[in-house]
C-alpha atoms as a PDB file:
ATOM      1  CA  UNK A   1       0.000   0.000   0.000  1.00  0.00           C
ATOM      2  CA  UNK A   2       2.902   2.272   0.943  1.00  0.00           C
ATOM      3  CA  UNK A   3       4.267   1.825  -1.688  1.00  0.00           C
ATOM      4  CA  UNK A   4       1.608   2.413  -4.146  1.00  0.00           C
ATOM      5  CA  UNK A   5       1.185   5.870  -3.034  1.00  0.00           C
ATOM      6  CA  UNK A   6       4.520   6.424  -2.885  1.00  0.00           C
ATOM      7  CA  UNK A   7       4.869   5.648  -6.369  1.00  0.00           C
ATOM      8  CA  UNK A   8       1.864   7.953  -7.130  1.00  0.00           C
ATOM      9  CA  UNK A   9       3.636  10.277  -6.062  1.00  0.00           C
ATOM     10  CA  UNK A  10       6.429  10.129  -8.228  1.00  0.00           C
ATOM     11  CA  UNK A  11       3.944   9.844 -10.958  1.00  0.00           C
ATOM     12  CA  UNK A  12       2.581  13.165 -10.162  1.00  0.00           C
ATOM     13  CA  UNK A  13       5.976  14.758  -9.366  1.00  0.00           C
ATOM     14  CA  UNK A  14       7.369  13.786 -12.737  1.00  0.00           C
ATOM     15  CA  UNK A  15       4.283  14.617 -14.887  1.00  0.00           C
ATOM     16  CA  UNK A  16       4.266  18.025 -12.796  1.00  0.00           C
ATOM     17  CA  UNK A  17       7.694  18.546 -13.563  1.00  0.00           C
ATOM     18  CA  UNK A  18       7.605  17.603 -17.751  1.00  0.00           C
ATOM     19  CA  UNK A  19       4.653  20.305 -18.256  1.00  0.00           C
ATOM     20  CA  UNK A  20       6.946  22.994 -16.394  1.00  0.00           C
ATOM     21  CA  UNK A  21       9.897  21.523 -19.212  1.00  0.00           C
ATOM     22  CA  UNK A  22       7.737  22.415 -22.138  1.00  0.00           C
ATOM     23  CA  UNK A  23       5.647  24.499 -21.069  1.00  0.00           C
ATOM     24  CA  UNK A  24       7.485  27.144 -22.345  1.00  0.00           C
ATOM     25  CA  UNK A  25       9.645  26.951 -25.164  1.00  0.00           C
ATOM     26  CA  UNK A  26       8.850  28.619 -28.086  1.00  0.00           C
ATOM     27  CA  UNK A  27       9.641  27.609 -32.340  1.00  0.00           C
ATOM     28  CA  UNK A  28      10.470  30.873 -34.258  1.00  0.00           C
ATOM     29  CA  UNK A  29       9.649  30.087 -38.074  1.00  0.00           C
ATOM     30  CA  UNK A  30       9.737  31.573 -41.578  1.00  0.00           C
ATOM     31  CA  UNK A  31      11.305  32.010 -45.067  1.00  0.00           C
ATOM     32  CA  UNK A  32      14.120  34.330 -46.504  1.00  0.00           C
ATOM     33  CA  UNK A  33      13.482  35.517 -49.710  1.00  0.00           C
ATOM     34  CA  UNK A  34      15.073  37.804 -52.543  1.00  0.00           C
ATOM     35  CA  UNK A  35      12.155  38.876 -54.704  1.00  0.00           C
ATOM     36  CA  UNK A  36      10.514  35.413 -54.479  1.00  0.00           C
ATOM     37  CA  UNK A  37      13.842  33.222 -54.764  1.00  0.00           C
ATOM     38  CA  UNK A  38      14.608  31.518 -51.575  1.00  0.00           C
ATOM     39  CA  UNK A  39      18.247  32.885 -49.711  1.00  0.00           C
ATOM     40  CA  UNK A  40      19.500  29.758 -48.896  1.00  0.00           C
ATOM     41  CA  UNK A  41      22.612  29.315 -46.092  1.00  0.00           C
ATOM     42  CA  UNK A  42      21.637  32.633 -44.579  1.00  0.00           C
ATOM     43  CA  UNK A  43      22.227  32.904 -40.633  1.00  0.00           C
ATOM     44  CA  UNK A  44      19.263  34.107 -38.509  1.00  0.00           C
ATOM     45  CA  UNK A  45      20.110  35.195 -35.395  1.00  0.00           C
ATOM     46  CA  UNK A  46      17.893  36.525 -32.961  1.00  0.00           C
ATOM     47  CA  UNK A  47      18.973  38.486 -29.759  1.00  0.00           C
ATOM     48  CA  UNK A  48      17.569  39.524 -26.342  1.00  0.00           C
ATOM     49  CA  UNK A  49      16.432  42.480 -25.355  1.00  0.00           C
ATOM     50  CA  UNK A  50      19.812  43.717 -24.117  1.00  0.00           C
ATOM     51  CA  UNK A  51      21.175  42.369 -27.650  1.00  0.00           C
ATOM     52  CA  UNK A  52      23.872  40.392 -24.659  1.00  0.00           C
ATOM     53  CA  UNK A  53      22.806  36.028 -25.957  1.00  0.00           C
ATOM     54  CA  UNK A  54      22.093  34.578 -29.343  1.00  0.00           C
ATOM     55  CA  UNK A  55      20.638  31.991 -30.676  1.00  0.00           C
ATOM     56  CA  UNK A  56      21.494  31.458 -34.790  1.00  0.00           C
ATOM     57  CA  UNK A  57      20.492  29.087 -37.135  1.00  0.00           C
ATOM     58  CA  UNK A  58      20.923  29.121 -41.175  1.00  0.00           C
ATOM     59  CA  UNK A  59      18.104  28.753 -43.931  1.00  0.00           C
ATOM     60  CA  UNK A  60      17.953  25.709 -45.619  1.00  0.00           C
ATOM     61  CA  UNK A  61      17.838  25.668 -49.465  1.00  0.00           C
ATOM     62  CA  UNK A  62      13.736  26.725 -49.658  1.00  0.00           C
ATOM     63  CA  UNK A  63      15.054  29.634 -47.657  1.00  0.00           C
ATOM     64  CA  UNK A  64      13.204  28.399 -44.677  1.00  0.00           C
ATOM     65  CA  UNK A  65      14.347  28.828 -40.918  1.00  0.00           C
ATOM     66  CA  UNK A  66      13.051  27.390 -37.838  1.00  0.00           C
ATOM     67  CA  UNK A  67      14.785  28.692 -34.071  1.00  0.00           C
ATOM     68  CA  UNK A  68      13.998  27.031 -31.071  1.00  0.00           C
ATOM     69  CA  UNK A  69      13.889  28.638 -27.790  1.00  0.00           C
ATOM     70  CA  UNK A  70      13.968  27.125 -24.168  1.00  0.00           C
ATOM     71  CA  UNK A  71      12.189  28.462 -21.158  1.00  0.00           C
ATOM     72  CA  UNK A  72      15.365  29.935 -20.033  1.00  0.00           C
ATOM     73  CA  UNK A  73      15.188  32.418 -22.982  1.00  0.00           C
ATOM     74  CA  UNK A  74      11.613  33.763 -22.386  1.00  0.00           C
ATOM     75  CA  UNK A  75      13.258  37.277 -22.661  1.00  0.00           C
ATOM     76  CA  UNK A  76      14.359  36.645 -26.265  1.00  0.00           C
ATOM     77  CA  UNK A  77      10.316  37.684 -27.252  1.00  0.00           C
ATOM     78  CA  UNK A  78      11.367  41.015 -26.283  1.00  0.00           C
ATOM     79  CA  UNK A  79      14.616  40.727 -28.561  1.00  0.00           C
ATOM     80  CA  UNK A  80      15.048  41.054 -32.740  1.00  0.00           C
ATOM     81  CA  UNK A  81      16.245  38.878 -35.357  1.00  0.00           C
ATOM     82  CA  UNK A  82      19.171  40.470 -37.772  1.00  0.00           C
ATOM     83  CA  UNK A  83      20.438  38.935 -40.669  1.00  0.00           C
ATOM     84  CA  UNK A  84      22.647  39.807 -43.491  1.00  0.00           C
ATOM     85  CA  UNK A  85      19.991  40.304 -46.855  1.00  0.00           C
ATOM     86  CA  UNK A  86      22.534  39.310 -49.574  1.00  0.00           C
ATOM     87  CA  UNK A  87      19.718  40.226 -52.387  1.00  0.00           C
ATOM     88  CA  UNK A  88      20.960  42.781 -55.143  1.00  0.00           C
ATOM     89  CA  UNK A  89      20.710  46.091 -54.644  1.00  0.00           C
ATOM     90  CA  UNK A  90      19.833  45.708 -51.085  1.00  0.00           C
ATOM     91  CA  UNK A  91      22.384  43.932 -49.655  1.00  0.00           C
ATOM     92  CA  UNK A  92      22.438  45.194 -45.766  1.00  0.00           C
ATOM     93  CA  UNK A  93      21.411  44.100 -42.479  1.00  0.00           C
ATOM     94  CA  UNK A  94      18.051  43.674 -41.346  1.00  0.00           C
ATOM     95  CA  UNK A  95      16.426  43.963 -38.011  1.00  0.00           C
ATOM     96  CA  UNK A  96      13.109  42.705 -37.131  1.00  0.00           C
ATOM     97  CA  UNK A  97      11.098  42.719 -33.999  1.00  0.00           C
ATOM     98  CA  UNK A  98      10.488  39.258 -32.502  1.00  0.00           C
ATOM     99  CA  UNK A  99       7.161  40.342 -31.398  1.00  0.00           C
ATOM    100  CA  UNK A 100       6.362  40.794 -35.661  1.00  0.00           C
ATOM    101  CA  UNK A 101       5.518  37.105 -35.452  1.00  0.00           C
ATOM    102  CA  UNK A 102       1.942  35.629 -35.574  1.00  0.00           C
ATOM    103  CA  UNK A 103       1.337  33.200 -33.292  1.00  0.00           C
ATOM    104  CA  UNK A 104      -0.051  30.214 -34.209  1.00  0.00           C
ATOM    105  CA  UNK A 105      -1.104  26.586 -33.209  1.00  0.00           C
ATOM    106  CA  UNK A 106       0.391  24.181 -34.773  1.00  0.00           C
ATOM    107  CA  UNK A 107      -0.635  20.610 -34.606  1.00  0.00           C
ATOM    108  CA  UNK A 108       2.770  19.083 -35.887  1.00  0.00           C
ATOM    109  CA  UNK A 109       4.601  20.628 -33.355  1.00  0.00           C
ATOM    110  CA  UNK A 110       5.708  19.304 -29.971  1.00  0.00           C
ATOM    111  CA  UNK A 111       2.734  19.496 -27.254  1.00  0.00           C
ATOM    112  CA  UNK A 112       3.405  23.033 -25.259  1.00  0.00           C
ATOM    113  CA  UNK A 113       5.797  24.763 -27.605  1.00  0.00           C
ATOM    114  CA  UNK A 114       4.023  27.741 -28.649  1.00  0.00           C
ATOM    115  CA  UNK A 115       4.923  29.173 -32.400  1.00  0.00           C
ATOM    116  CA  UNK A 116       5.781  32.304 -33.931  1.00  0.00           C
ATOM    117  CA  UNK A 117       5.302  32.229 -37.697  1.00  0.00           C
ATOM    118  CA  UNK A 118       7.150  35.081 -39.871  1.00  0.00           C
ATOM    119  CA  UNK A 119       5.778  33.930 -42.875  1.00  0.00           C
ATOM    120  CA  UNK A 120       7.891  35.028 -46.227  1.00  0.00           C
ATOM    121  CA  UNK A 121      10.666  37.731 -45.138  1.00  0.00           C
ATOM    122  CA  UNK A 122      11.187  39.792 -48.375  1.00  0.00           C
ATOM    123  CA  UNK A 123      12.396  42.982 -48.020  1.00  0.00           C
ATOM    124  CA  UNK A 124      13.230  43.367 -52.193  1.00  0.00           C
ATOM    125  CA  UNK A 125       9.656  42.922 -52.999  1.00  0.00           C
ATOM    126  CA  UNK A 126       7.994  45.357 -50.272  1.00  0.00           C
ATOM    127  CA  UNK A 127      10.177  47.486 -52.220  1.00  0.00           C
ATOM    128  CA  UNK A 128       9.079  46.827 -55.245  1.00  0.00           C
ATOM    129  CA  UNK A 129       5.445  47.463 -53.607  1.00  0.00           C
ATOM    130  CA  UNK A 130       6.417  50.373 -52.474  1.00  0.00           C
ATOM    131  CA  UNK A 131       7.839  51.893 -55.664  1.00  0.00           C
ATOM    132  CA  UNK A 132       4.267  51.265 -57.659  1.00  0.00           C
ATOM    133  CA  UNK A 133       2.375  53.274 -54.917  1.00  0.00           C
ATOM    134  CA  UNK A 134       4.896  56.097 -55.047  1.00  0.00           C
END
């Protein structure tokens, strides 16, 4: 009987214990493109607020990015991405609020990490938007 409830208890302790784990990591997501061609092997980094930690990872050849981010970076959704737009004519760095991201739910991704989705970053073509309004 003892040890029944002791093992319960463990149970509990360990289920209590994998929701605080996950429950709050986060999946920054998007694509890097230069008017509509993806930027493949292009670093993403995004910062904290204080611009002090970084967390990078590189597109892959659709341009796409994904960055995961633990629970002990919960300050990062204060922070910006930067990276370097190699696209002609416009080749500088960007910066981008992390907070720019829609949040979504994403039922493919792991139970209790929430998702920030960027969508199609391409600076080039809001410039070419831009011009035609002008």
């Amino acid at each position: 009987m003892i040890h029944s409830l002791i093992f319960s208890f463990l149970i509990v302790i360990i289920y209590c214990y994998h929701l605080n784990d996950i429950s709050s990591k986060k999946l920054l997501r998007g694509y890097l493109q230069c008017s509509r061609i993806p930027l493949t092997n292009t670093n993403i980094t995004i910062y904290d607020e204080e611009g002090f930690t970084s967390v990078t990872n590189i597109t892959d050849k659709n341009g796409y990015f994904e960055i995961h981010i633990g629970k002990e970076f919960n300050n990062f959704l204060d922070g910006y991405f930067e990276f370097y737009y190699n696209c002609s004519k416009y080749y500088k760095n960007i910066y981008l609020d992390v907070k720019e991201g829609r949040q979504k739910n994403d039922s493919n991704i792991h139970h209790g990490e929430q998702v920030y989705d960027y969508g199609i970053l391409d600076p080039a073509e809001i410039d070419k938007i831009k011009d035609t309004i002008d």
